[in-house]
PDB file of N, CA and C in Angstrom:
ATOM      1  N   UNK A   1     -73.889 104.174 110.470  1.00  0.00           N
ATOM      2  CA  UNK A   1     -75.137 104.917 110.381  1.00  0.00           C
ATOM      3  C   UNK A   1     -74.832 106.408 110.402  1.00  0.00           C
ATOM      4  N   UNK A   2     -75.462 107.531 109.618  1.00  0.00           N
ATOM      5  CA  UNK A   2     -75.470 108.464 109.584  1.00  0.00           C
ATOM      6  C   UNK A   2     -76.184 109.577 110.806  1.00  0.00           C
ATOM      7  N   UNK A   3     -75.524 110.519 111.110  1.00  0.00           N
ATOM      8  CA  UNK A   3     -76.097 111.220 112.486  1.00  0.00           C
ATOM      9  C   UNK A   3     -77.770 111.432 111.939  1.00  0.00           C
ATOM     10  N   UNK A   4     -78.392 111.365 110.520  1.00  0.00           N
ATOM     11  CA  UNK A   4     -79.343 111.625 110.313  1.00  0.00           C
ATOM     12  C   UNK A   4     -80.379 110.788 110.808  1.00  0.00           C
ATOM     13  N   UNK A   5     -79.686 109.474 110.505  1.00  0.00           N
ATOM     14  CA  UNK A   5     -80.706 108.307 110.358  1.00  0.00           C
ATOM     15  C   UNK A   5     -80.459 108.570 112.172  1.00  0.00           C
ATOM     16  N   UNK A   6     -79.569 108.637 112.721  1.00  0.00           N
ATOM     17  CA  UNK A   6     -79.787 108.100 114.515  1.00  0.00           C
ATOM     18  C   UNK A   6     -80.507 109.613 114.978  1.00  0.00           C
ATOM     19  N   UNK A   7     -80.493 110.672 114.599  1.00  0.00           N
ATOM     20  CA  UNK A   7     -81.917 111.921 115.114  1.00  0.00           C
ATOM     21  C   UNK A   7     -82.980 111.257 114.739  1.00  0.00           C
ATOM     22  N   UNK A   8     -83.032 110.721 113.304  1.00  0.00           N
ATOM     23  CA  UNK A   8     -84.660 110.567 113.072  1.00  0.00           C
ATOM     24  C   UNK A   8     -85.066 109.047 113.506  1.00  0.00           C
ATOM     25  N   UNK A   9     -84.380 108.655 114.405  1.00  0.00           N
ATOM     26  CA  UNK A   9     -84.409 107.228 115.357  1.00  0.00           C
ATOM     27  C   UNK A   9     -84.903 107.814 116.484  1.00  0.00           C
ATOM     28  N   UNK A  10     -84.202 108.340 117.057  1.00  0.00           N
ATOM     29  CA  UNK A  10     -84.277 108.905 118.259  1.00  0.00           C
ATOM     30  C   UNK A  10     -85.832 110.141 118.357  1.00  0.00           C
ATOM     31  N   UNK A  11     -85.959 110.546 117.465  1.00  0.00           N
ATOM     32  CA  UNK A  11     -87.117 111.697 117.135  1.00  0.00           C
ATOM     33  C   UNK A  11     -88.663 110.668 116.886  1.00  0.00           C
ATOM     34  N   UNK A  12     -87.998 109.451 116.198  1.00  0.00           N
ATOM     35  CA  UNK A  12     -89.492 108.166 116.122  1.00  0.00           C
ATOM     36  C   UNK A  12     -89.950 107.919 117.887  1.00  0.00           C
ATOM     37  N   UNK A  13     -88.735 107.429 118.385  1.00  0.00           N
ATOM     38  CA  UNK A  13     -88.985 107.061 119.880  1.00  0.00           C
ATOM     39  C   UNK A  13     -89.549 108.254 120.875  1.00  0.00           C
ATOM     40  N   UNK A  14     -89.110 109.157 120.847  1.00  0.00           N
ATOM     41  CA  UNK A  14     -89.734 109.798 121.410  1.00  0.00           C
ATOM     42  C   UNK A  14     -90.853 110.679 121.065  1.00  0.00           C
ATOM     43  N   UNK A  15     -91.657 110.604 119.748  1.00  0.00           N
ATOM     44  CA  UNK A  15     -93.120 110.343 119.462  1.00  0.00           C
ATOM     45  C   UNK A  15     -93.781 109.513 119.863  1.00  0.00           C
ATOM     46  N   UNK A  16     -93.132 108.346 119.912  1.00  0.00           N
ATOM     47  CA  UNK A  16     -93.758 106.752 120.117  1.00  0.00           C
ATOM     48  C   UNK A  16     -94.374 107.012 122.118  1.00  0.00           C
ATOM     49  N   UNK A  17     -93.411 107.556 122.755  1.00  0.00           N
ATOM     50  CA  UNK A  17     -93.543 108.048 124.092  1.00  0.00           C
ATOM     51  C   UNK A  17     -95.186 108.201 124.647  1.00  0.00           C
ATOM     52  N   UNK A  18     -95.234 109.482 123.894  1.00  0.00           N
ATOM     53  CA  UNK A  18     -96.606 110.110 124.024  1.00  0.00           C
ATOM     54  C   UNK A  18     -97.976 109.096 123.603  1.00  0.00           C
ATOM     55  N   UNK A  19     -98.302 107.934 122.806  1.00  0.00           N
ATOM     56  CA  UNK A  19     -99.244 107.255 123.081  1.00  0.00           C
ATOM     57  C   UNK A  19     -98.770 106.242 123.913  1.00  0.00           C
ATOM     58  N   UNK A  20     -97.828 105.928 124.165  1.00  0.00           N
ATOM     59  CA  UNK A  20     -97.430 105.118 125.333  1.00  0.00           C
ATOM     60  C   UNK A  20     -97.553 105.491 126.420  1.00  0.00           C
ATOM     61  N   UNK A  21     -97.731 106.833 127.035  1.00  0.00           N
ATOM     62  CA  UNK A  21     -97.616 107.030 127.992  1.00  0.00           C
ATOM     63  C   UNK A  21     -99.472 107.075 128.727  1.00  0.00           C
ATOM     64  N   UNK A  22    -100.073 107.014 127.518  1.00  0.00           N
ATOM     65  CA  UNK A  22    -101.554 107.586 127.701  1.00  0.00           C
ATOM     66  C   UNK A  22    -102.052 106.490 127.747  1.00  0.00           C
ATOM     67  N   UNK A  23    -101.596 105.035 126.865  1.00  0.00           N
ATOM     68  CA  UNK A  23    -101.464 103.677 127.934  1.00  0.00           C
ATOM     69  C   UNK A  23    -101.525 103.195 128.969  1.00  0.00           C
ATOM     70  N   UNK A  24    -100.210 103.604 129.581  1.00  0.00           N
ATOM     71  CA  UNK A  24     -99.853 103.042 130.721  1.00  0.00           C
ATOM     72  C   UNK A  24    -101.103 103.912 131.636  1.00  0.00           C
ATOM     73  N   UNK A  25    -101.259 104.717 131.695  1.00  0.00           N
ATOM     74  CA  UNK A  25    -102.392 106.152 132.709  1.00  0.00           C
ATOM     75  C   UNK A  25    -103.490 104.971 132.269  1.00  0.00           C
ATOM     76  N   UNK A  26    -104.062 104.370 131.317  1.00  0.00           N
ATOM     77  CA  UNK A  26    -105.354 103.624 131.606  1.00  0.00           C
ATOM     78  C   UNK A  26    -105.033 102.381 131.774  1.00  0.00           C
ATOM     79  N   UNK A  27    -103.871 102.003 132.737  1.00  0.00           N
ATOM     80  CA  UNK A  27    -103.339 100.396 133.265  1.00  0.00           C
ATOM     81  C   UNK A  27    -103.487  99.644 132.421  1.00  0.00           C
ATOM     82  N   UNK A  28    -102.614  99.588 131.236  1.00  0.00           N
ATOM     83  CA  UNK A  28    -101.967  98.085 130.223  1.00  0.00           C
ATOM     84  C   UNK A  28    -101.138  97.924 131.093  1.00  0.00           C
ATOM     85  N   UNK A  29    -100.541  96.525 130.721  1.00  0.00           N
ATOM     86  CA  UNK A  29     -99.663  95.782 131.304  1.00  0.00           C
ATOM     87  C   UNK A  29     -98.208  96.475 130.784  1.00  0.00           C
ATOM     88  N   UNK A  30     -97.246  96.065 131.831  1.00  0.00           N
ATOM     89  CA  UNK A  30     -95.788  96.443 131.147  1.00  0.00           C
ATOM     90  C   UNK A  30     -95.227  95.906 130.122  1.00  0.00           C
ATOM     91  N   UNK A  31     -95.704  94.762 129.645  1.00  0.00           N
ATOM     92  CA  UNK A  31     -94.916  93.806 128.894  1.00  0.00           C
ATOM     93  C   UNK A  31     -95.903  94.176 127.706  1.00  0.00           C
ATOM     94  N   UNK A  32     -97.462  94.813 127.599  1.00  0.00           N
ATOM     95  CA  UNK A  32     -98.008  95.258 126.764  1.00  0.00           C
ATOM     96  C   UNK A  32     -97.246  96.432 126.263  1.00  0.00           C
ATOM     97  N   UNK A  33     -97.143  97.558 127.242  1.00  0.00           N
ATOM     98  CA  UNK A  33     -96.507  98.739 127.013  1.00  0.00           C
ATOM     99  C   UNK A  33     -95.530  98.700 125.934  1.00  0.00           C
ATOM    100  N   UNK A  34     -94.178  97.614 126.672  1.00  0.00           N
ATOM    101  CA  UNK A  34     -93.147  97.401 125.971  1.00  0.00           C
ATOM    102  C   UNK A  34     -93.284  97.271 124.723  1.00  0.00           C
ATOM    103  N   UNK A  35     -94.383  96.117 124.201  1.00  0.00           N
ATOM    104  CA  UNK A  35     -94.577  95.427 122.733  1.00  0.00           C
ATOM    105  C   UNK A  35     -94.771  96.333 121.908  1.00  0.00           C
ATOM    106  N   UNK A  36     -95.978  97.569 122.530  1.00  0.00           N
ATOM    107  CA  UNK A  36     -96.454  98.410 121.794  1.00  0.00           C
ATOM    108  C   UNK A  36     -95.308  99.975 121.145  1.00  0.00           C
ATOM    109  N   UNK A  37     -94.683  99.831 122.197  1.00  0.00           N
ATOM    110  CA  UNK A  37     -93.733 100.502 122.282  1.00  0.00           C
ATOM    111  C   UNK A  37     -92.579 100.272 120.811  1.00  0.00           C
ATOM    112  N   UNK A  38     -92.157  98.944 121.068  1.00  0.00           N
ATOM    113  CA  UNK A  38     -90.772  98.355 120.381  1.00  0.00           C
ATOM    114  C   UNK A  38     -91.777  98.230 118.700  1.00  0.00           C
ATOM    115  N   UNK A  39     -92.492  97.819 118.643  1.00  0.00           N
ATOM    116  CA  UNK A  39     -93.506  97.711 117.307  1.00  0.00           C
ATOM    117  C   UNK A  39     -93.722  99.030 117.260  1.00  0.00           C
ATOM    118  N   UNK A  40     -94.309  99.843 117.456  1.00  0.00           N
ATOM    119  CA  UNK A  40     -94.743 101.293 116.967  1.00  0.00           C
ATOM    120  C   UNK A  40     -93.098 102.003 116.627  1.00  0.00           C
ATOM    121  N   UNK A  41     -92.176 101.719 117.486  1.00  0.00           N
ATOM    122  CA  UNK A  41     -90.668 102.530 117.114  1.00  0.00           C
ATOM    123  C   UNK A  41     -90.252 101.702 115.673  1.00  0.00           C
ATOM    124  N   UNK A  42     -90.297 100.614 115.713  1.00  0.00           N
ATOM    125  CA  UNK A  42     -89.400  99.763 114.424  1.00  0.00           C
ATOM    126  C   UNK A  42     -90.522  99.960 113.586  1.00  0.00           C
ATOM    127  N   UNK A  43     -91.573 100.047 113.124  1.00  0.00           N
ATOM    128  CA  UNK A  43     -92.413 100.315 111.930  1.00  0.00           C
ATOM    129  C   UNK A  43     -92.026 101.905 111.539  1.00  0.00           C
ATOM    130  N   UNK A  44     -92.286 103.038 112.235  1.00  0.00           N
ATOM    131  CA  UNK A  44     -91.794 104.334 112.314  1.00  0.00           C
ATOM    132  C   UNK A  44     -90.163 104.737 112.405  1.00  0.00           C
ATOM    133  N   UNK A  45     -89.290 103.753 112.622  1.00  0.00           N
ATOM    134  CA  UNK A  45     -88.182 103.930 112.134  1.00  0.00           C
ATOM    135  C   UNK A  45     -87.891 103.275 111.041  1.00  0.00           C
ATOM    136  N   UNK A  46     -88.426 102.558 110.526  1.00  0.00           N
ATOM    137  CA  UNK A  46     -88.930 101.983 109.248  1.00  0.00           C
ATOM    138  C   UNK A  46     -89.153 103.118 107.645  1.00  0.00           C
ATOM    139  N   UNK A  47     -89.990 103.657 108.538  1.00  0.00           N
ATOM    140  CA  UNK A  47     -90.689 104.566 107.500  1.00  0.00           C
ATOM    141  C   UNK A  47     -89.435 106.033 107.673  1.00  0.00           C
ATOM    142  N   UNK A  48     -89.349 106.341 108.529  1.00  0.00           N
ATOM    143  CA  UNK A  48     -88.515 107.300 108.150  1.00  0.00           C
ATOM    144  C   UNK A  48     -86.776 107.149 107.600  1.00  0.00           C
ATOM    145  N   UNK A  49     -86.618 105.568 107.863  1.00  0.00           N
ATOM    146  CA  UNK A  49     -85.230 105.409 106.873  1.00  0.00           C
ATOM    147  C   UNK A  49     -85.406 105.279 105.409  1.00  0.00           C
ATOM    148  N   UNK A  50     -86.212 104.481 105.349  1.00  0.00           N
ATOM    149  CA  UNK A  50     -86.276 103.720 103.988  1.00  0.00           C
ATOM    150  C   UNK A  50     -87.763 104.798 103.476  1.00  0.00           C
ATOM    151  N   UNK A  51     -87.165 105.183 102.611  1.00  0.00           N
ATOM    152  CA  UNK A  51     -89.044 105.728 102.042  1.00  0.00           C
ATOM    153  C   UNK A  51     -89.473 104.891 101.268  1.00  0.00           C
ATOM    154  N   UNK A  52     -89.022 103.857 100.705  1.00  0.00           N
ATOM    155  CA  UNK A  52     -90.236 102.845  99.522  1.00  0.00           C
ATOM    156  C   UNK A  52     -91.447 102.435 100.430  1.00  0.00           C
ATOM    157  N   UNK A  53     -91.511 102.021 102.057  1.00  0.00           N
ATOM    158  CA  UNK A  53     -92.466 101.762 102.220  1.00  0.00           C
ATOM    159  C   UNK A  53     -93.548 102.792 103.104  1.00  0.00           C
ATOM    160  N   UNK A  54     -93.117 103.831 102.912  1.00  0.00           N
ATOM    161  CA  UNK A  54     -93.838 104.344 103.430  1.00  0.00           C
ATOM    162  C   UNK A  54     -94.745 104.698 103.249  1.00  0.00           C
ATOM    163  N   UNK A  55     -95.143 104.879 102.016  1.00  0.00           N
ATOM    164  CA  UNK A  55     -96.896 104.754 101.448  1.00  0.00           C
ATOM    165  C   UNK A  55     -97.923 103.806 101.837  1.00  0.00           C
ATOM    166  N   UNK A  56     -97.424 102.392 102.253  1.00  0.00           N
ATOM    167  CA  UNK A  56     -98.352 101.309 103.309  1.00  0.00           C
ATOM    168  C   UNK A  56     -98.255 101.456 104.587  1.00  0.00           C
ATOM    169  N   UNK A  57     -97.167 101.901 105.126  1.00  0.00           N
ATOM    170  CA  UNK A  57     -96.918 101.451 106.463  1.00  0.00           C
ATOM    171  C   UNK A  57     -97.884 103.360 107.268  1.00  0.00           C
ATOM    172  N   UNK A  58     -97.751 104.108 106.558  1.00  0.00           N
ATOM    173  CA  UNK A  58     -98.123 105.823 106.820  1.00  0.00           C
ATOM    174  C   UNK A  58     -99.475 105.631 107.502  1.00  0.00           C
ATOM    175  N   UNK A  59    -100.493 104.733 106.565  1.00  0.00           N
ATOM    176  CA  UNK A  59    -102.184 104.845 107.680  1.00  0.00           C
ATOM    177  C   UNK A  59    -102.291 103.872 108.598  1.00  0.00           C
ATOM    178  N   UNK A  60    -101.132 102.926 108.815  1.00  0.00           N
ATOM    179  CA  UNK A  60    -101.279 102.086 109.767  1.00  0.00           C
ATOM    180  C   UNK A  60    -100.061 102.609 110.886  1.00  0.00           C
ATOM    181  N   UNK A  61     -99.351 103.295 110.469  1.00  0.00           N
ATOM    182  CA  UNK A  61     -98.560 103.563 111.875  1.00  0.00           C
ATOM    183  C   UNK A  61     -99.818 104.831 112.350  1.00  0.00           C
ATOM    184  N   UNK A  62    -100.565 105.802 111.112  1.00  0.00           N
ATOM    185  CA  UNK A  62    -101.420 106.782 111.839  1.00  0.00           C
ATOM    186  C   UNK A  62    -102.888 106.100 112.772  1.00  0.00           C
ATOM    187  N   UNK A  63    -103.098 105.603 112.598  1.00  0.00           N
ATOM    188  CA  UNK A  63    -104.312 104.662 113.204  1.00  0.00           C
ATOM    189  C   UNK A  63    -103.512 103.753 114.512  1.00  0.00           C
ATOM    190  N   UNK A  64    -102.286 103.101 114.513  1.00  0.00           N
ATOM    191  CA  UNK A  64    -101.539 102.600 115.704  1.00  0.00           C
ATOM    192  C   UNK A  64    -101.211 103.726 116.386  1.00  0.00           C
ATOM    193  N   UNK A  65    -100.732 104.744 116.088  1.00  0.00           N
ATOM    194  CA  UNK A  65    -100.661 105.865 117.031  1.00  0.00           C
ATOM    195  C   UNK A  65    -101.651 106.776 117.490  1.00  0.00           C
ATOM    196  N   UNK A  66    -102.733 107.147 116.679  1.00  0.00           N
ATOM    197  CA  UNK A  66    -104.115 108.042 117.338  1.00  0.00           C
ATOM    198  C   UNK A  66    -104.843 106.733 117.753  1.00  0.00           C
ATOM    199  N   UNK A  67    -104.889 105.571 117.939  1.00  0.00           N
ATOM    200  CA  UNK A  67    -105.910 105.203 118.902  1.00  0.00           C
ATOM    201  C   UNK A  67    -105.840 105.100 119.956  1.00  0.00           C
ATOM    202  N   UNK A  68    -104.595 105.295 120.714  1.00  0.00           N
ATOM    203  CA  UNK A  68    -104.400 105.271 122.513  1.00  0.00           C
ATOM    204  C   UNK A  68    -105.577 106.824 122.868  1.00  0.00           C
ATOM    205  N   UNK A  69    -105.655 107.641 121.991  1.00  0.00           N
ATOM    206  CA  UNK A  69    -106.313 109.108 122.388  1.00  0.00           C
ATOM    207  C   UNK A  69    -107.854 108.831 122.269  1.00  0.00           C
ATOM    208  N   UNK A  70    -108.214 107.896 121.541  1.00  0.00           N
ATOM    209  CA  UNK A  70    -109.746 107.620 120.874  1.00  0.00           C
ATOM    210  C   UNK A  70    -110.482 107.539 122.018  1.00  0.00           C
ATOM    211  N   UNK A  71    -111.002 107.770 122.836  1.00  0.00           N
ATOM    212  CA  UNK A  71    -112.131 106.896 123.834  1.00  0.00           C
ATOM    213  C   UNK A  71    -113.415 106.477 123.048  1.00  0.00           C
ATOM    214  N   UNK A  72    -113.309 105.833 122.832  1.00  0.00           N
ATOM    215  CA  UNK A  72    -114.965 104.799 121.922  1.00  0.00           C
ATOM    216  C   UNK A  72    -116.307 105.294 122.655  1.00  0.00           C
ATOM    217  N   UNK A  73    -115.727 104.804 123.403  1.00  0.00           N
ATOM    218  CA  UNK A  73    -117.690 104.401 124.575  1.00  0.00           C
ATOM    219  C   UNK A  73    -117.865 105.606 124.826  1.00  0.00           C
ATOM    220  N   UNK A  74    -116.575 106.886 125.455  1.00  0.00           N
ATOM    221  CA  UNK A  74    -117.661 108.413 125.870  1.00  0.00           C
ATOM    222  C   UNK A  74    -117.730 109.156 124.173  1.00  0.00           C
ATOM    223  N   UNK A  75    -117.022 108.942 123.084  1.00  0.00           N
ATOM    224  CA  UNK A  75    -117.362 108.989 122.275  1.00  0.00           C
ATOM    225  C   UNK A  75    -118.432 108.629 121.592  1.00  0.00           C
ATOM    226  N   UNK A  76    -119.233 107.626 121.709  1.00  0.00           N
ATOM    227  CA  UNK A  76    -120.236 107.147 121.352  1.00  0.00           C
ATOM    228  C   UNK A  76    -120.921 107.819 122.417  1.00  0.00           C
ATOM    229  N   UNK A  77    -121.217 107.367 123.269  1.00  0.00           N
ATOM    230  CA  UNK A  77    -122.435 108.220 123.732  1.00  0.00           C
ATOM    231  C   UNK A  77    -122.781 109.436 123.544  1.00  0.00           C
ATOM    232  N   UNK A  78    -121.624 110.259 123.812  1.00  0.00           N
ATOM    233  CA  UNK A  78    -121.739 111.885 123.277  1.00  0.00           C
ATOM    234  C   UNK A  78    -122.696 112.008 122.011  1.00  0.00           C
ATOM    235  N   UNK A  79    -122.174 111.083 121.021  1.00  0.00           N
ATOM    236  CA  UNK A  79    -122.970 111.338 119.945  1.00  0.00           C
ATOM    237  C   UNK A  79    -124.222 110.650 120.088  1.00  0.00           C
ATOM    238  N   UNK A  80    -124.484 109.609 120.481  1.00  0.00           N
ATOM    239  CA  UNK A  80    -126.106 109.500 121.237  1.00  0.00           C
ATOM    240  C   UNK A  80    -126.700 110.016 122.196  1.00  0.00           C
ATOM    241  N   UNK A  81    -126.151 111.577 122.436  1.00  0.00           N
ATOM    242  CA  UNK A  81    -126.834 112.051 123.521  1.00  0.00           C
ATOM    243  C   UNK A  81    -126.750 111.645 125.106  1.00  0.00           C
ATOM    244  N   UNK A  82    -126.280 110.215 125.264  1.00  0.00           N
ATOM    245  CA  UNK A  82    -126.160 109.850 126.427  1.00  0.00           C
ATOM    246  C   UNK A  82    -125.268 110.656 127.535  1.00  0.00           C
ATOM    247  N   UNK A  83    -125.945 110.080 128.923  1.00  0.00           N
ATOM    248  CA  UNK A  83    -125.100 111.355 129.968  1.00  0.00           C
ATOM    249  C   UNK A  83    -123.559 110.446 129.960  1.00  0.00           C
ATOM    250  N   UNK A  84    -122.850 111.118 130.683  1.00  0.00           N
ATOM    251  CA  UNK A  84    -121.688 110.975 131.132  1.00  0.00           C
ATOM    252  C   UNK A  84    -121.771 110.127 131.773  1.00  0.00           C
ATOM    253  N   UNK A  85    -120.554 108.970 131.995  1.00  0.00           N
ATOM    254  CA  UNK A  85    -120.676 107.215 133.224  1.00  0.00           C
ATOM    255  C   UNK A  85    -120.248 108.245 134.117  1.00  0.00           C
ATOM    256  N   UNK A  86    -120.845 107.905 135.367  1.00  0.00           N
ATOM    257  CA  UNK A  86    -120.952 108.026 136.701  1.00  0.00           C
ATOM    258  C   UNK A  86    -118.873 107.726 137.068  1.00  0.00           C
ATOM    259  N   UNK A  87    -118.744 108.658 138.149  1.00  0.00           N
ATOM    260  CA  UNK A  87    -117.162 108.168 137.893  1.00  0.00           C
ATOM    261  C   UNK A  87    -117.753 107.086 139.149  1.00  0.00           C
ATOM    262  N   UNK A  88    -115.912 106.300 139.199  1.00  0.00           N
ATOM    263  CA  UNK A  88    -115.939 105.388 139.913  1.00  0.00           C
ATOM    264  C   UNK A  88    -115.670 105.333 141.347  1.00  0.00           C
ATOM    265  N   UNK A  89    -116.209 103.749 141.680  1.00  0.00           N
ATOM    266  CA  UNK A  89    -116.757 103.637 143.143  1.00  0.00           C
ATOM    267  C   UNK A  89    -115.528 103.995 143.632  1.00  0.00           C
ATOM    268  N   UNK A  90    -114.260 103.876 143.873  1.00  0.00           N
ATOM    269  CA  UNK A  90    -113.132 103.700 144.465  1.00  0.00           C
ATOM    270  C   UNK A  90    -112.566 105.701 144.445  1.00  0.00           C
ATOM    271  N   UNK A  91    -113.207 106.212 143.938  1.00  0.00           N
ATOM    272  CA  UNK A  91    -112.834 107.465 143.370  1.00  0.00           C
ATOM    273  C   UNK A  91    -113.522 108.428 144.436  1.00  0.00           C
ATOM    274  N   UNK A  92    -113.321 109.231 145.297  1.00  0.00           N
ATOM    275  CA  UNK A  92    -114.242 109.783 146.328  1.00  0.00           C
ATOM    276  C   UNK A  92    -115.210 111.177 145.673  1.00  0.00           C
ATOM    277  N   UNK A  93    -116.086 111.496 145.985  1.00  0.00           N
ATOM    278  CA  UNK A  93    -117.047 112.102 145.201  1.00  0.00           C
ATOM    279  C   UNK A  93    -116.816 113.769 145.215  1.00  0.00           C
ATOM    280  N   UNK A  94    -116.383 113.456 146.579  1.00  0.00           N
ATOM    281  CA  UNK A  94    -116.438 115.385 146.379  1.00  0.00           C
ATOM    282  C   UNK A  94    -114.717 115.254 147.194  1.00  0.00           C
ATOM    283  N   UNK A  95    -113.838 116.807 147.342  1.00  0.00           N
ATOM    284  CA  UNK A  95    -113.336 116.827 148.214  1.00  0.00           C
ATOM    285  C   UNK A  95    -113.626 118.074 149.375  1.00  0.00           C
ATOM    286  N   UNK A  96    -113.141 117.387 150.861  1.00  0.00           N
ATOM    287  CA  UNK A  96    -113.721 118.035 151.718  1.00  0.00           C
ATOM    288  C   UNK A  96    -113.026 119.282 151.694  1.00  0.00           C
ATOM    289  N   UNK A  97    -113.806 120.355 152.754  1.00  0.00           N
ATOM    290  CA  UNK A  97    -113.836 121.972 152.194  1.00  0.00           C
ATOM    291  C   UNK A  97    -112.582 122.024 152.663  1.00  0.00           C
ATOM    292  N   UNK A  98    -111.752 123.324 152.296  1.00  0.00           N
ATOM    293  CA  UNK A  98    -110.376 123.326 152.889  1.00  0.00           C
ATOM    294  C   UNK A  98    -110.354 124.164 154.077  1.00  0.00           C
ATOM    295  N   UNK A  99    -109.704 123.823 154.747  1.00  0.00           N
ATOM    296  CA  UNK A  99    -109.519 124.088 156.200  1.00  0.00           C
ATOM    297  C   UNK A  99    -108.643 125.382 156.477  1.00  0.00           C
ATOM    298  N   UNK A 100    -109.034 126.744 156.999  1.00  0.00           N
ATOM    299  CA  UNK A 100    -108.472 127.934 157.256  1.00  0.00           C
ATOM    300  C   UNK A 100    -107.647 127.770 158.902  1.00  0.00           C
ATOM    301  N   UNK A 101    -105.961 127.285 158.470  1.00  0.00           N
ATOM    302  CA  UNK A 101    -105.124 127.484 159.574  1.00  0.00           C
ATOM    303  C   UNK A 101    -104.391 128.453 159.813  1.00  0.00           C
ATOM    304  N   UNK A 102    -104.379 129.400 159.041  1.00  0.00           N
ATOM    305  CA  UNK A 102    -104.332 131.127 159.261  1.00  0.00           C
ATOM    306  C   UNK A 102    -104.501 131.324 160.737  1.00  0.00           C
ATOM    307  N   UNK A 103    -103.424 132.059 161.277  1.00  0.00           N
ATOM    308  CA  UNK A 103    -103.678 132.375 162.861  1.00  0.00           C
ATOM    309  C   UNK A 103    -104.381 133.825 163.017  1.00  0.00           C
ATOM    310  N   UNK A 104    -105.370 133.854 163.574  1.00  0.00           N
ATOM    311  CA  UNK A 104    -106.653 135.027 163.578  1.00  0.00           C
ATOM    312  C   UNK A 104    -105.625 136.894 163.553  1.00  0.00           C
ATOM    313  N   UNK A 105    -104.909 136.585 163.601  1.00  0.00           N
ATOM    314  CA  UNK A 105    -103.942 138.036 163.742  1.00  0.00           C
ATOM    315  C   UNK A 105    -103.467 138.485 162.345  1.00  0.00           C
ATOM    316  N   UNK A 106    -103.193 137.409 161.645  1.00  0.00           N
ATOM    317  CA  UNK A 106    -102.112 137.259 160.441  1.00  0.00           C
ATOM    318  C   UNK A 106    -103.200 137.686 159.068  1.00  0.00           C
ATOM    319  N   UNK A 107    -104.254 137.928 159.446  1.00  0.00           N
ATOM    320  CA  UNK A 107    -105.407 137.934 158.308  1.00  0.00           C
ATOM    321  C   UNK A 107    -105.119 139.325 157.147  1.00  0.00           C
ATOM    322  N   UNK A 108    -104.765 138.971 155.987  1.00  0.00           N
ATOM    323  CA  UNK A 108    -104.971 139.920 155.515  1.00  0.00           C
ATOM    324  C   UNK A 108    -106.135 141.376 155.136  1.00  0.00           C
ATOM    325  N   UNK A 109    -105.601 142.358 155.284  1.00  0.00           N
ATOM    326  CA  UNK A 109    -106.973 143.429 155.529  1.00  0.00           C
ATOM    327  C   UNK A 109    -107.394 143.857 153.990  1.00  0.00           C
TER     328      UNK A 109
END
């Protein structure tokens, strides 16, 4: 293999990273991660060795890679006007005020 083809291997995978990583932050599974991972690198190292197929494989690796960013549902609502989902129960609502342990001498003037 040519040092070309193993940069533009190595340059697929670590594109592939960045919707993977925005994955895992909304809890897929690991073994999802992985799949999505090893399929999004071998189609995109695909396309950047061989160019005959890259005219089919180009709107489906672009659509496999911008949809980890898509959010549907606050997307949709936005455009129906709807408010924002309430965040979640497990999520605490406010945080409490911060606490001044500054020793009364040390105060800046």
């Amino acid at each position: 293999m040519s040092p070309t083809t193993i940069a533009l291997v190595g340059l697929v995978a670590l594109l592939v990273l960045l919707p993977t990583r925005r994955l895992q932050l909304a809890g897929w599974s690991r073994q999802s991660l992985t799949a999505y991972f090893l399929g999004l690198w071998l189609l995109g190292s695909l396309v950047a060795a061989l160019p005959s197929p890259a005219r089919f494989l180009i709107p489906l690796l672009l659509v496999i890679y911008l949809a980890p960013f898509v959010t549907l549902r606050d997307g949709i609502n936005r455009l129906l006007g709807r408010p924002p989902r309430a965040p979640d129960q497990d999520a605490p609502a406010e945080r409490p005020p911060v606490k001044n342990i500054t020793p009364p001498g040390d105060q800046p003037g």
